[in-house]
Protein backbone atom coordinates (compact mmCIF):
# COMPACT_ATOMS: atom_id res chain seq x y z
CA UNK A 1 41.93 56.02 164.28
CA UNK A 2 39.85 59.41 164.87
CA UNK A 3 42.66 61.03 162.80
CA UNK A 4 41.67 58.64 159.50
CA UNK A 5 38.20 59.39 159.79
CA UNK A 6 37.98 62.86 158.99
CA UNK A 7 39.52 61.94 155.78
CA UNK A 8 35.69 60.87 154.68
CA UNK A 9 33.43 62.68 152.49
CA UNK A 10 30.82 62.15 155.78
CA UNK A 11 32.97 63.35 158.29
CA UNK A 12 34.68 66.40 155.98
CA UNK A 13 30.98 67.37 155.91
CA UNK A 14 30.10 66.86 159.44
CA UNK A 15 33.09 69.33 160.84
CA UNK A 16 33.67 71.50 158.43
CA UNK A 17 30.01 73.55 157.42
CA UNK A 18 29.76 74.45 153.70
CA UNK A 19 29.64 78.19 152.82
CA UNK A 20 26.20 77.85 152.53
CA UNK A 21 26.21 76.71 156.35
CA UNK A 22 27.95 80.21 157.06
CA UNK A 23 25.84 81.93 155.00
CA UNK A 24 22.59 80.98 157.00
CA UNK A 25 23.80 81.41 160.04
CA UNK A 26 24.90 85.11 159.25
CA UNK A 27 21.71 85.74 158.21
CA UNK A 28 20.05 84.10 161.34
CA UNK A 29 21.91 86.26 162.99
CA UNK A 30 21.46 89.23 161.38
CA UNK A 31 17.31 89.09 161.36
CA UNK A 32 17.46 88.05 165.21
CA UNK A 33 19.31 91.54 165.65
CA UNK A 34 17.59 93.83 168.25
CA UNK A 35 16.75 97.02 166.22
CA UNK A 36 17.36 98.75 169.49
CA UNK A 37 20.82 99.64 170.31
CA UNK A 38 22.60 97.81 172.74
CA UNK A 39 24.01 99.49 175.96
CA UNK A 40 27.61 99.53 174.03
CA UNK A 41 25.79 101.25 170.93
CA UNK A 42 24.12 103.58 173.41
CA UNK A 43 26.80 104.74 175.25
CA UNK A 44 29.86 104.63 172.19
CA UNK A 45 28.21 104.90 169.39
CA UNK A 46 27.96 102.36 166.35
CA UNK A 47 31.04 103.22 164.98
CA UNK A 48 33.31 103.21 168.26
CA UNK A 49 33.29 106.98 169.33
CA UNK A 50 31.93 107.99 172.85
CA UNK A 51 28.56 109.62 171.70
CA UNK A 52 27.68 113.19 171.43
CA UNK A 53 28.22 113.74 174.84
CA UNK A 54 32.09 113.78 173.64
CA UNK A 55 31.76 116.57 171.78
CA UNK A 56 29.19 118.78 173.67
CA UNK A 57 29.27 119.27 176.96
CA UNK A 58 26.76 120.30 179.58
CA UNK A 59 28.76 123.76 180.27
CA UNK A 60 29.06 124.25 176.11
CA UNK A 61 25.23 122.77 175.72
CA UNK A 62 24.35 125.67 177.96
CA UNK A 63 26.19 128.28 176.54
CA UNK A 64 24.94 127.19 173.32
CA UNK A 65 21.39 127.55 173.93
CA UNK A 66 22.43 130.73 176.32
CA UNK A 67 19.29 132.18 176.89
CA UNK A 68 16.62 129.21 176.99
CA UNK A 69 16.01 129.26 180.55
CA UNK A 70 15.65 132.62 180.72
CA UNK A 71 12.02 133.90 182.17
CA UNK A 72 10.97 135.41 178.78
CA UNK A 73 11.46 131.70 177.25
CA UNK A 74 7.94 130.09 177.76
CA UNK A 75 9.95 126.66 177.80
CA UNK A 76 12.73 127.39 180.29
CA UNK A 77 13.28 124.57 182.27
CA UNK A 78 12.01 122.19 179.40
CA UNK A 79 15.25 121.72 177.53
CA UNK A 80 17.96 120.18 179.34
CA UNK A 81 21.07 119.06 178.79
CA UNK A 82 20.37 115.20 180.26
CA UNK A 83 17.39 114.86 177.94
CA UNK A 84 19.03 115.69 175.27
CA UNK A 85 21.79 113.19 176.03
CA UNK A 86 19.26 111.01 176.67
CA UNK A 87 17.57 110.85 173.15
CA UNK A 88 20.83 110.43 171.45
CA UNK A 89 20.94 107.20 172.89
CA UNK A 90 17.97 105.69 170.37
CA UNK A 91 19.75 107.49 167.40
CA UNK A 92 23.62 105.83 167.75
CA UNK A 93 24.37 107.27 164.29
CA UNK A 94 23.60 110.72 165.25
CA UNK A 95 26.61 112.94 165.56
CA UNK A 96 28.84 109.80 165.59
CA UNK A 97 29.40 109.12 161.58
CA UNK A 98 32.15 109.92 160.03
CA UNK A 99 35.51 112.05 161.50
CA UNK A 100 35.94 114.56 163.82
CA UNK A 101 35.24 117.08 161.88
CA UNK A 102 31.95 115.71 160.25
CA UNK A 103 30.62 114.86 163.45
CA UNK A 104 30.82 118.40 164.95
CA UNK A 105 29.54 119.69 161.72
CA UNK A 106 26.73 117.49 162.06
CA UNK A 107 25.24 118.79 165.22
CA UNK A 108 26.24 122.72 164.47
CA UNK A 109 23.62 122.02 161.71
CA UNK A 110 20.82 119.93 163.48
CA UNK A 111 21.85 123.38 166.67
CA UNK A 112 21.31 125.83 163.72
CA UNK A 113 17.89 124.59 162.94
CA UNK A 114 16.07 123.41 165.97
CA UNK A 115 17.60 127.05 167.16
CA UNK A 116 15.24 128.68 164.38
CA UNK A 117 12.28 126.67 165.00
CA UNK A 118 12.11 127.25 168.56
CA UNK A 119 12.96 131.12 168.82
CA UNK A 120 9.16 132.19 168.25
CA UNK A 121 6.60 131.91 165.39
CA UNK A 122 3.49 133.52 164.31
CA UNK A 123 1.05 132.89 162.13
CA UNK A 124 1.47 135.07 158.57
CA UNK A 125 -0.63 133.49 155.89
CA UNK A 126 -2.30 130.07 154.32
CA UNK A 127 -0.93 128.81 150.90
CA UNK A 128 -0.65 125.29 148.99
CA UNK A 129 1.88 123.26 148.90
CA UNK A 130 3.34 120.01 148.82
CA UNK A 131 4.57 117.68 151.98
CA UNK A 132 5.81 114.41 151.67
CA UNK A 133 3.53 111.92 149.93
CA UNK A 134 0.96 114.17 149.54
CA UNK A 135 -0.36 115.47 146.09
CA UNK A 136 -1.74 118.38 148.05
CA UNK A 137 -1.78 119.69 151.22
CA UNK A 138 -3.02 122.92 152.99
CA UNK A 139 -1.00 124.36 155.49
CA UNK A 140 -0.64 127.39 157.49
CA UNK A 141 2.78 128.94 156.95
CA UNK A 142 5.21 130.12 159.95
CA UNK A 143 6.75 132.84 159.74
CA UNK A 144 9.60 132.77 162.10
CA UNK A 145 10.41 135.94 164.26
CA UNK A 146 13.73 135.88 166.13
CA UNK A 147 14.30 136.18 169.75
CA UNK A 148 17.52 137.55 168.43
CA UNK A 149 17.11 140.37 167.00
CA UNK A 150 19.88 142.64 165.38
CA UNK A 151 20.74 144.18 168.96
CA UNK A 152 19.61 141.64 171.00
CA UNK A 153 21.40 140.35 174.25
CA UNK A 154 24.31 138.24 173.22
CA UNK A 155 23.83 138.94 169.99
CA UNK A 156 21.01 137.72 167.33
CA UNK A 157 21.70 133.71 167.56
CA UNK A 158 21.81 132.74 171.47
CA UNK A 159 18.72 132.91 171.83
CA UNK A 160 17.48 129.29 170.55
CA UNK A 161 14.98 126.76 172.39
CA UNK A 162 13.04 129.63 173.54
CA UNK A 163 9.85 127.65 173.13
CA UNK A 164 8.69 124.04 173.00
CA UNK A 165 5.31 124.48 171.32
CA UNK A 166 3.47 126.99 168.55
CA UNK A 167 2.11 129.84 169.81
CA UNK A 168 -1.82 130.37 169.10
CA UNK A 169 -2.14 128.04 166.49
CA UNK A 170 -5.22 128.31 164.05
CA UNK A 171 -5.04 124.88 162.94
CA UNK A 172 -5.40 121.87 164.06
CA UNK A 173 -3.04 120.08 161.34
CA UNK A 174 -4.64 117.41 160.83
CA UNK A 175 -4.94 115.86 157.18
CA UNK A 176 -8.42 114.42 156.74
CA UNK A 177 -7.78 112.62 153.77
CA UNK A 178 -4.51 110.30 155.83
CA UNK A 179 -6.40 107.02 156.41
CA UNK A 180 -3.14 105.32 157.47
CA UNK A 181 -2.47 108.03 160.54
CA UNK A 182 -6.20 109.19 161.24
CA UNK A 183 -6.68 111.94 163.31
CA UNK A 184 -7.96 111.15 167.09
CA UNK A 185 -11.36 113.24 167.68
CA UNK A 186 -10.64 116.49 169.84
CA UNK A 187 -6.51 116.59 169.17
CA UNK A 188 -4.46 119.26 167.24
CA UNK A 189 -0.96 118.32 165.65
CA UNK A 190 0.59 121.40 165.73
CA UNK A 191 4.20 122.38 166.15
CA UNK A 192 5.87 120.58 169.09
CA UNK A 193 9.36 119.92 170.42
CA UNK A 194 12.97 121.53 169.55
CA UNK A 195 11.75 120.27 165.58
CA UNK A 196 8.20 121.40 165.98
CA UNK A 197 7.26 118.25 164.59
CA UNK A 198 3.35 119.02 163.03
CA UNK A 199 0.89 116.75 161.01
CA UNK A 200 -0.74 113.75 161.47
CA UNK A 201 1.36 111.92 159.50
CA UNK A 202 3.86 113.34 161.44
CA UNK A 203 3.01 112.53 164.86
CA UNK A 204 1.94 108.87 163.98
CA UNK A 205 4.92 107.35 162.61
CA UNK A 206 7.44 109.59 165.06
CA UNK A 207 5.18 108.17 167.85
CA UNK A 208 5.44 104.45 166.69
CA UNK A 209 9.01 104.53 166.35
CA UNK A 210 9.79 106.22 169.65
CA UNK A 211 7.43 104.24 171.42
CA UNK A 212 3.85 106.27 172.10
CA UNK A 213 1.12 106.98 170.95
CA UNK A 214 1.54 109.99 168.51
CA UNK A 215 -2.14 110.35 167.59
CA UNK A 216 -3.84 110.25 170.28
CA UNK A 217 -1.56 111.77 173.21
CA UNK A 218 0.26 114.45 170.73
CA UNK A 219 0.79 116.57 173.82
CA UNK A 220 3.22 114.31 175.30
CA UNK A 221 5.71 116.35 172.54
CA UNK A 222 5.58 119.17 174.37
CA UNK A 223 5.61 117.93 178.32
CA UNK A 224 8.20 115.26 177.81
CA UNK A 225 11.72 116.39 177.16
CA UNK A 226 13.51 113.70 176.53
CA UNK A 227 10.19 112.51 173.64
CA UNK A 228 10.48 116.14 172.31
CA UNK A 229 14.56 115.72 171.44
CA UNK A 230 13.27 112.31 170.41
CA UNK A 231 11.17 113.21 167.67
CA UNK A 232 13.65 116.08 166.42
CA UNK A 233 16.41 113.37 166.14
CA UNK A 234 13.56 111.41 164.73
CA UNK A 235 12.87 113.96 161.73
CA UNK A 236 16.83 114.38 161.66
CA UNK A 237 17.73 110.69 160.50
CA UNK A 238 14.58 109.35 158.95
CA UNK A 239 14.27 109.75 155.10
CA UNK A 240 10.81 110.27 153.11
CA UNK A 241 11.32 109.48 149.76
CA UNK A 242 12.01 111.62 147.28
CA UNK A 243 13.70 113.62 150.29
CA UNK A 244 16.87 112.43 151.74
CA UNK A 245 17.59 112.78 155.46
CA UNK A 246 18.82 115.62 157.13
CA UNK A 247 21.70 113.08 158.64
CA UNK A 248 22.60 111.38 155.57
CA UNK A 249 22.88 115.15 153.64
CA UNK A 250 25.70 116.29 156.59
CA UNK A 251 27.64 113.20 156.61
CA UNK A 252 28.14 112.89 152.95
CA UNK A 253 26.06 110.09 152.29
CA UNK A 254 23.55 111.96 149.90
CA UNK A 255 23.69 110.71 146.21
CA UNK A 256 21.65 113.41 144.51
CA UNK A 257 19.14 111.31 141.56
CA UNK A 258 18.25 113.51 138.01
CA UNK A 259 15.77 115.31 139.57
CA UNK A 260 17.85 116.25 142.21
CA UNK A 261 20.35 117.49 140.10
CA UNK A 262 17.72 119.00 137.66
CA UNK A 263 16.26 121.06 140.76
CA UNK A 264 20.00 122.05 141.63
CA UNK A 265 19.63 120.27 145.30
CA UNK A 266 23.00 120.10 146.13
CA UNK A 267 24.41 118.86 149.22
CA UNK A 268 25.22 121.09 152.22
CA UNK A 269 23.04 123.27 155.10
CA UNK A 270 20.84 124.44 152.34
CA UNK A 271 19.60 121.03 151.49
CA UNK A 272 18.95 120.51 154.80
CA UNK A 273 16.70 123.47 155.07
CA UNK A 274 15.04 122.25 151.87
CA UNK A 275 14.60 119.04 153.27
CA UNK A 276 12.76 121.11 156.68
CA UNK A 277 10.91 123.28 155.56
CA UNK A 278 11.54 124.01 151.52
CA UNK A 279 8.19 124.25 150.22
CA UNK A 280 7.92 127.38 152.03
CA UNK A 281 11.89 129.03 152.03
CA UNK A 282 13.46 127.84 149.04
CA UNK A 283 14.02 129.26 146.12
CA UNK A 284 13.65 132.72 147.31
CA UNK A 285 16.76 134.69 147.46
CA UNK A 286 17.98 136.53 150.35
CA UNK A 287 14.89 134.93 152.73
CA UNK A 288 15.14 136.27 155.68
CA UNK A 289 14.25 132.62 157.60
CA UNK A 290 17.12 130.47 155.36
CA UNK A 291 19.64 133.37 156.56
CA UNK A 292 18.49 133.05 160.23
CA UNK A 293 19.30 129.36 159.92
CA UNK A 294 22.62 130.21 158.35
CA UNK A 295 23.58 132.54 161.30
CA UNK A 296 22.37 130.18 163.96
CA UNK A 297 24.70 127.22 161.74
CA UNK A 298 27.58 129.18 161.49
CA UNK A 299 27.43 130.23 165.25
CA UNK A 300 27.40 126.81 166.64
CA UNK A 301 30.09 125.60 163.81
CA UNK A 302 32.77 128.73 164.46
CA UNK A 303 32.28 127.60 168.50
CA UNK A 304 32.79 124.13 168.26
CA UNK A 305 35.65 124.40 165.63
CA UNK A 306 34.64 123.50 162.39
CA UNK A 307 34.34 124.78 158.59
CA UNK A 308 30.59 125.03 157.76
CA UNK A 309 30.82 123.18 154.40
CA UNK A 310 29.51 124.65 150.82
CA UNK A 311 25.82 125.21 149.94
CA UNK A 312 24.86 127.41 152.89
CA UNK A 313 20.88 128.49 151.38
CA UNK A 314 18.88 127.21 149.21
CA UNK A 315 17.76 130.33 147.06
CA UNK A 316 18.41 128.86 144.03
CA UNK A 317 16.95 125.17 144.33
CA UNK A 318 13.65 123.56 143.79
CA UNK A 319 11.75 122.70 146.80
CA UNK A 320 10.38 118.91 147.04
């Protein structure tokens, strides 16, 4: 009878697969993964919620960014709301981890800081310092000048995405010495997109993540708006050791390691800002540029409902 023979050793194994059986094919599974979301990722999220698009609107995008179309803006037109959309689709993590709450917090901070690198920069000074991997780096430091000034239309923090690319740049940021992202002959990696991403070793690994080529078409940053979000969103949720990233800092998921907590990097906005651009803003009390952050931040956060957390600067910690 068919009943009596499953009562064998033989057939026990045949129909029922060991827990190492199991175990394989989760792990077949999981390495055969697409890293690319699927449509359902891309459209809810990978945690279930309805993307970003849930929380900001095209009306509230727009009144967000109130003034970036205006004619005084050299990128009006650049930044819409679609492309934006758009490029939250690669990231399905972005604005979509955690509660409500967290979420919204989330993108008032990634608002509060694209908003300061894209309201106008000049050129102030040169100084040392130290990015990423490197042991040493030049670099020419931005000093960021607001659109929105004290009495400005709207008042001092509606006037982000203003521009999509650095202004008369005396650099051509490229590190020499990066044999793993070589500079192409005759291109300049300066600041680009809502992030201004800069650097080399910036532009190559944004470029083979997102899909071109970062090193030798570098101006696609700044004529393609959905690649410009991209790469901001990019920056936003990729980590560089020792720094943490800017996504896992908002959503709780920072664990700060001894030197971290010797430095006094604490999570919150200010960490993010360290994480940006600390070598050149942190540590200094009452900088003008970490405060200009904060106001943008706290604008976005007070619209869209939400507490803006603890740790708003980052005058007291040690940059990276």
């Amino acid at each position: 009878m068919a009943s009596s023979s499953l009562t064998t050793p033989t057939a026990l194994i045949f129909f029922r697969p060991s827990r190492l059986f199991f175990l394989l094919l989760v792990l077949l599974i999981s390495f055969s993964r697409s890293p690319f979301p699927s449509l359902a990722e891309a459209r809810y999220g990978s945690y279930g919620y309805p993307g970003v698009s849930s929380i900001v609107s095209e009306e509230l995008f727009n009144s967000l960014f109130l003034h970036k179309d205006d004619s005084a803006c050299p990128a009006r037109g650049f930044y819409n709301y679609s492309s934006f959309i758009q490029a939250t689709h690669c990231f399905p993590k972005f604005g979509n981890t955690g509660d409500l709450d967290t979420r919204k917090r989330e993108i008032a901070a990634f608002f509060g800081q694209i908003s300061h690198e894209t309201t106008g920069m000049v050129i102030t000074r040169r100084r040392e310092l130290r990015l990423f991997r490197r042991a040493r780096a030049s670099e020419l430091i931005l000093e960021l000048r607001t659109g929105g000034w004290a009495t400005a239309p709207d008042g001092p923090y509606a006037w982000g995405l203003c521009y999509k690319e650095e202004v008369n740049p005396q650099s051509n940021y490229c590190d020499s010495t990066d044999k793993k992202w070589p500079c192409y002959p005759g291109k300049s990696y300066f600041g680009r997109g809502p992030i201004q991403l800069s650097w080399n070793f910036n532009y190559g690994p944004a470029g083979r993540a997102l899909g071109f080529d970062g090193l030798k078409n570098p101006e696609v940053v700044a004529n393609n708006s959905v690649i410009a979000f991209k790469t901001a969103i990019w920056f936003w949720m990729t980590p560089r050791k020792p720094k943490p990233s800017c996504h896992d800092v908002m959503v709780g998921r920072f664990r700060p390691t001894p030197a971290d907590i010797q430095a006094n990097r604490t999570a919150g906005f200010g960490l993010v800002t360290n994480i940006v651009n600390g070598g050149l803003e942190c540590g200094i009390p009452n900088d003008s540029r970490v405060n200009d952050r904060i106001g943008y931040y706290k604008r976005y956060a007070q619209i869209l409902g939400v507490d803006v957390g603890p740790n708003l600067d980052c005058a007291y910690q040690k940059h990276y």
